[in-house]
C-alpha atoms as a PDB file:
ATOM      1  CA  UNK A   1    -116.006  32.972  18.567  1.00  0.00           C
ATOM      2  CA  UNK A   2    -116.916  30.830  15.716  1.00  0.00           C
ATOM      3  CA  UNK A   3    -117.995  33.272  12.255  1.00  0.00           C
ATOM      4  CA  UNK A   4    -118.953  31.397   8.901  1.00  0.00           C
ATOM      5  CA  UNK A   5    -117.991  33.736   6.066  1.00  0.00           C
ATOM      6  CA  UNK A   6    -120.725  33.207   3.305  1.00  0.00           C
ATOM      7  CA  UNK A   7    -119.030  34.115  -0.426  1.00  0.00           C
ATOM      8  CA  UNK A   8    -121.146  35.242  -2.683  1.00  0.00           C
ATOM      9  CA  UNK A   9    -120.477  35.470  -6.274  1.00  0.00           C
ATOM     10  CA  UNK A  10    -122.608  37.303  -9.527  1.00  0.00           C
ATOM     11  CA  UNK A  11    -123.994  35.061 -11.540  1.00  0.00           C
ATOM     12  CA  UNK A  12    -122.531  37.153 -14.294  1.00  0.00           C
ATOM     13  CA  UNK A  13    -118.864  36.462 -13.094  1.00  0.00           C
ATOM     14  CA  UNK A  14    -116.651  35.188 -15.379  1.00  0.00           C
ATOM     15  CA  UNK A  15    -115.385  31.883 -14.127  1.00  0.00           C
ATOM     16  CA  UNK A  16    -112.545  32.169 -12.098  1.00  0.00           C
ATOM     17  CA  UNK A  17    -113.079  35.374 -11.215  1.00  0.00           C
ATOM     18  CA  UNK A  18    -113.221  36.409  -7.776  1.00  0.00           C
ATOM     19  CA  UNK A  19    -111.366  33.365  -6.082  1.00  0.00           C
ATOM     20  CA  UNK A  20    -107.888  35.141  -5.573  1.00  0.00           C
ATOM     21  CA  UNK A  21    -108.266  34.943  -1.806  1.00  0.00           C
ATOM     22  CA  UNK A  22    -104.359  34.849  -1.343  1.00  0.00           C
ATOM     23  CA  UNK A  23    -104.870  38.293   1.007  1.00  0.00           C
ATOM     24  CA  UNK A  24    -107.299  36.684   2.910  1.00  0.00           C
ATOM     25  CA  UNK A  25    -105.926  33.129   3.638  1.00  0.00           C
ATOM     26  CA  UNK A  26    -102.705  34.327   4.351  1.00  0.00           C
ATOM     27  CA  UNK A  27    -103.818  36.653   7.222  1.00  0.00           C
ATOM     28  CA  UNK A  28    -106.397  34.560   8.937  1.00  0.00           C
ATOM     29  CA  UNK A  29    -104.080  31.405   8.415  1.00  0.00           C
ATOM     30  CA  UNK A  30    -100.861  33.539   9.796  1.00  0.00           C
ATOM     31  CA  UNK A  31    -102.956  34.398  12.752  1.00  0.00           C
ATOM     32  CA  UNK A  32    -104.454  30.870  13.274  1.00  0.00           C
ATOM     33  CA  UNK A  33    -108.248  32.238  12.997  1.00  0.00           C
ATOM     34  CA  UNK A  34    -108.979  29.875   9.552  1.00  0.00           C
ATOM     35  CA  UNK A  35    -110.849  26.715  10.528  1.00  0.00           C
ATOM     36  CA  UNK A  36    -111.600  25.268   7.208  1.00  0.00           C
ATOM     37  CA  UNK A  37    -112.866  26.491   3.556  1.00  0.00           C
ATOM     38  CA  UNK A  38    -114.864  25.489   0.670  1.00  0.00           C
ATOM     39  CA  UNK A  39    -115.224  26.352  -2.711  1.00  0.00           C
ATOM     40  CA  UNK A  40    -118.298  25.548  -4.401  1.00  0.00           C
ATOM     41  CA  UNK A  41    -119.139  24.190  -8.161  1.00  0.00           C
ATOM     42  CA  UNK A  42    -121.140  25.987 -10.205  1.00  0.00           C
ATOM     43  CA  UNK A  43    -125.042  26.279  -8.927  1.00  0.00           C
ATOM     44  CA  UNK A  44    -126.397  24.645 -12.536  1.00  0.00           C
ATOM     45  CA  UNK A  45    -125.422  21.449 -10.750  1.00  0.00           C
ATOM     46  CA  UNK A  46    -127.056  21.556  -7.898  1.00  0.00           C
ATOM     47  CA  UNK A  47    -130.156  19.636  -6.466  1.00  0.00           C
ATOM     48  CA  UNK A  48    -132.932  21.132  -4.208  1.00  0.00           C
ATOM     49  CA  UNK A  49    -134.425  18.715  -1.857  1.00  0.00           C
ATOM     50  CA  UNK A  50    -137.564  19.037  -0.319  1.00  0.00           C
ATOM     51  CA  UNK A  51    -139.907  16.241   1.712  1.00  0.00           C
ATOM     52  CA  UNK A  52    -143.639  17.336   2.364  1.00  0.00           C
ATOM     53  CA  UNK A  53    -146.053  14.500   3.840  1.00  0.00           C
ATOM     54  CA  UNK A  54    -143.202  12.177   3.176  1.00  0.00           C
ATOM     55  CA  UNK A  55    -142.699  12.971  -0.696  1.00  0.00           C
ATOM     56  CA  UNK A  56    -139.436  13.686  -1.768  1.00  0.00           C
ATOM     57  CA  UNK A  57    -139.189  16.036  -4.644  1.00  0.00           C
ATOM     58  CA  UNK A  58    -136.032  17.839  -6.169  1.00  0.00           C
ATOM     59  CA  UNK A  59    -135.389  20.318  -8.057  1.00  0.00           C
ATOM     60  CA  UNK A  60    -132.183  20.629 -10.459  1.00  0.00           C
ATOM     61  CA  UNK A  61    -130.442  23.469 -10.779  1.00  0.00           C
ATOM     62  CA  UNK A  62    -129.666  26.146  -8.274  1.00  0.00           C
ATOM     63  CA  UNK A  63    -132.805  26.639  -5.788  1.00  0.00           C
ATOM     64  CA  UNK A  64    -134.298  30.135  -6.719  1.00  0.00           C
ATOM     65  CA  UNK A  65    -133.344  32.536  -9.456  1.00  0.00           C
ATOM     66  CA  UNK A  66    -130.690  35.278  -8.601  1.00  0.00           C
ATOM     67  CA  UNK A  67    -128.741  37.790  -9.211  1.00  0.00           C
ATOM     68  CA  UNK A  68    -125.435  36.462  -6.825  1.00  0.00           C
ATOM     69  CA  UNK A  69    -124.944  32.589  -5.827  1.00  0.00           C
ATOM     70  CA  UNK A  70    -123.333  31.293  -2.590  1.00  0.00           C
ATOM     71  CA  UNK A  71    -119.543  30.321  -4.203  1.00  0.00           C
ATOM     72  CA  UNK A  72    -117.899  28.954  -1.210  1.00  0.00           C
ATOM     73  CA  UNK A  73    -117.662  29.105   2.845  1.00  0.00           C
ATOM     74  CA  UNK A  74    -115.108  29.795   5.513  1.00  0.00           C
ATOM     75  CA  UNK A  75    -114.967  29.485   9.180  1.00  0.00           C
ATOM     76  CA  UNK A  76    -112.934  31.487  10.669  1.00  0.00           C
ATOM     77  CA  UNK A  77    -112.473  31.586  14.976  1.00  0.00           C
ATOM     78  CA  UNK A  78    -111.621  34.924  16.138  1.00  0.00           C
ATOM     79  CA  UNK A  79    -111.919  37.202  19.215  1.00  0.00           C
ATOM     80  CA  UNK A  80    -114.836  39.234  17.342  1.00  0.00           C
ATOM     81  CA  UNK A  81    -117.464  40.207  14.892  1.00  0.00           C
ATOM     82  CA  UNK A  82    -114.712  43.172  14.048  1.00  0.00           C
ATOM     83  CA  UNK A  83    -112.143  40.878  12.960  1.00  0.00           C
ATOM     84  CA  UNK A  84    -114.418  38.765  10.971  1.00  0.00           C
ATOM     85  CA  UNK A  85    -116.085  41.129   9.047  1.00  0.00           C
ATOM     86  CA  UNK A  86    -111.710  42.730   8.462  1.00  0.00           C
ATOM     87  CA  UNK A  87    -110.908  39.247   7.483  1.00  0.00           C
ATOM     88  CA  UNK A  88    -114.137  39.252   5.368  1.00  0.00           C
ATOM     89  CA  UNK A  89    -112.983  42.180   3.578  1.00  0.00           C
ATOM     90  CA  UNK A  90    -109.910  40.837   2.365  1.00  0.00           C
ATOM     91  CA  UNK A  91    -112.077  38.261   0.437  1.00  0.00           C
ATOM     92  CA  UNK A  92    -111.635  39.514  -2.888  1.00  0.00           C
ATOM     93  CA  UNK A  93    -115.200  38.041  -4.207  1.00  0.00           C
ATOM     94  CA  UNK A  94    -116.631  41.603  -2.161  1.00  0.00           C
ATOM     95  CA  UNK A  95    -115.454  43.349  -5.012  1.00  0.00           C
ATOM     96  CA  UNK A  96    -117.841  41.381  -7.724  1.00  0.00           C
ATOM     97  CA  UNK A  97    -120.569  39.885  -5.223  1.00  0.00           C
ATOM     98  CA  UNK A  98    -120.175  39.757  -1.703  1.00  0.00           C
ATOM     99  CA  UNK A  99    -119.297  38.099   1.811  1.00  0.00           C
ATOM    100  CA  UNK A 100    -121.713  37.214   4.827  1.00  0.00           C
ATOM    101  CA  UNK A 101    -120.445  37.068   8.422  1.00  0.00           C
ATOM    102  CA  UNK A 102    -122.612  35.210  10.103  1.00  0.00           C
ATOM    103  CA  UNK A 103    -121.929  33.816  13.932  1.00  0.00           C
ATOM    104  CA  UNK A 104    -121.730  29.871  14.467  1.00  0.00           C
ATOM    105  CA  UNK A 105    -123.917  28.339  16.845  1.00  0.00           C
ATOM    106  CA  UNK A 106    -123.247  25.558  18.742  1.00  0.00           C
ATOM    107  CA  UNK A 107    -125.796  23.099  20.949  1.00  0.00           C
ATOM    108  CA  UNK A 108    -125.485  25.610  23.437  1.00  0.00           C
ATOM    109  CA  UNK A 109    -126.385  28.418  21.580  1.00  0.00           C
ATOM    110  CA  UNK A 110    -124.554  31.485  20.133  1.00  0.00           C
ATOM    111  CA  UNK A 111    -120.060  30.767  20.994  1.00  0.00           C
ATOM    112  CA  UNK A 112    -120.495  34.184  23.176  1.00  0.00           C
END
């Protein structure tokens, strides 16, 4: 089963900080359960699109004002929501923002 792991940093975070996933990688990559991985630039640079009737408007910057900003992804395919949410919480980001398991769907619906 297909999990995408959702980090989430403060916006107050020093930069760098929260990104020593060593613990993490080394234990999902070990047991062959990391799929792929992201780290994200810094939300200031980002662009919202929206189209209503066909108008395209964007919006610089990251999308709504908060406290904590998405700061990178993983997928990880393990045998449960248990062992994502472990894996999860060797993510050191938890510790100054926080991680998301959320299940991957595919065209078929929920990988159960």
């Amino acid at each position: 089963m297909k999990f995408l792991l959702n980090v989430y940093l403060s916006a107050a975070a020093l930069p760098g900080e929260g990104f020593a996933h060593e613990e993490f990688l080394a234990a999902a990559g070990q047991a062959g359960e990391l799929v792929s991985g992201h780290v994200f630039a810094d939300p200031s640079i980002s662009a919202a699109i929206r189209v209503r009737g066909g108008v395209v408007t964007v919006a610089e910057g990251p999308y709504l004002p908060a406290s904590d900003h998405v700061a990178g992804q993983y997928v990880v395919d393990c045998e449960s929501r248990e062992r994502a949410v472990e894996l999860a919480a060797l993510i050191s980001s938890g510790q100054v923002g926080g991680v998301e398991v959320r299940p991957v769907m595919d065209s078929a619906g929920m990988e159960m």
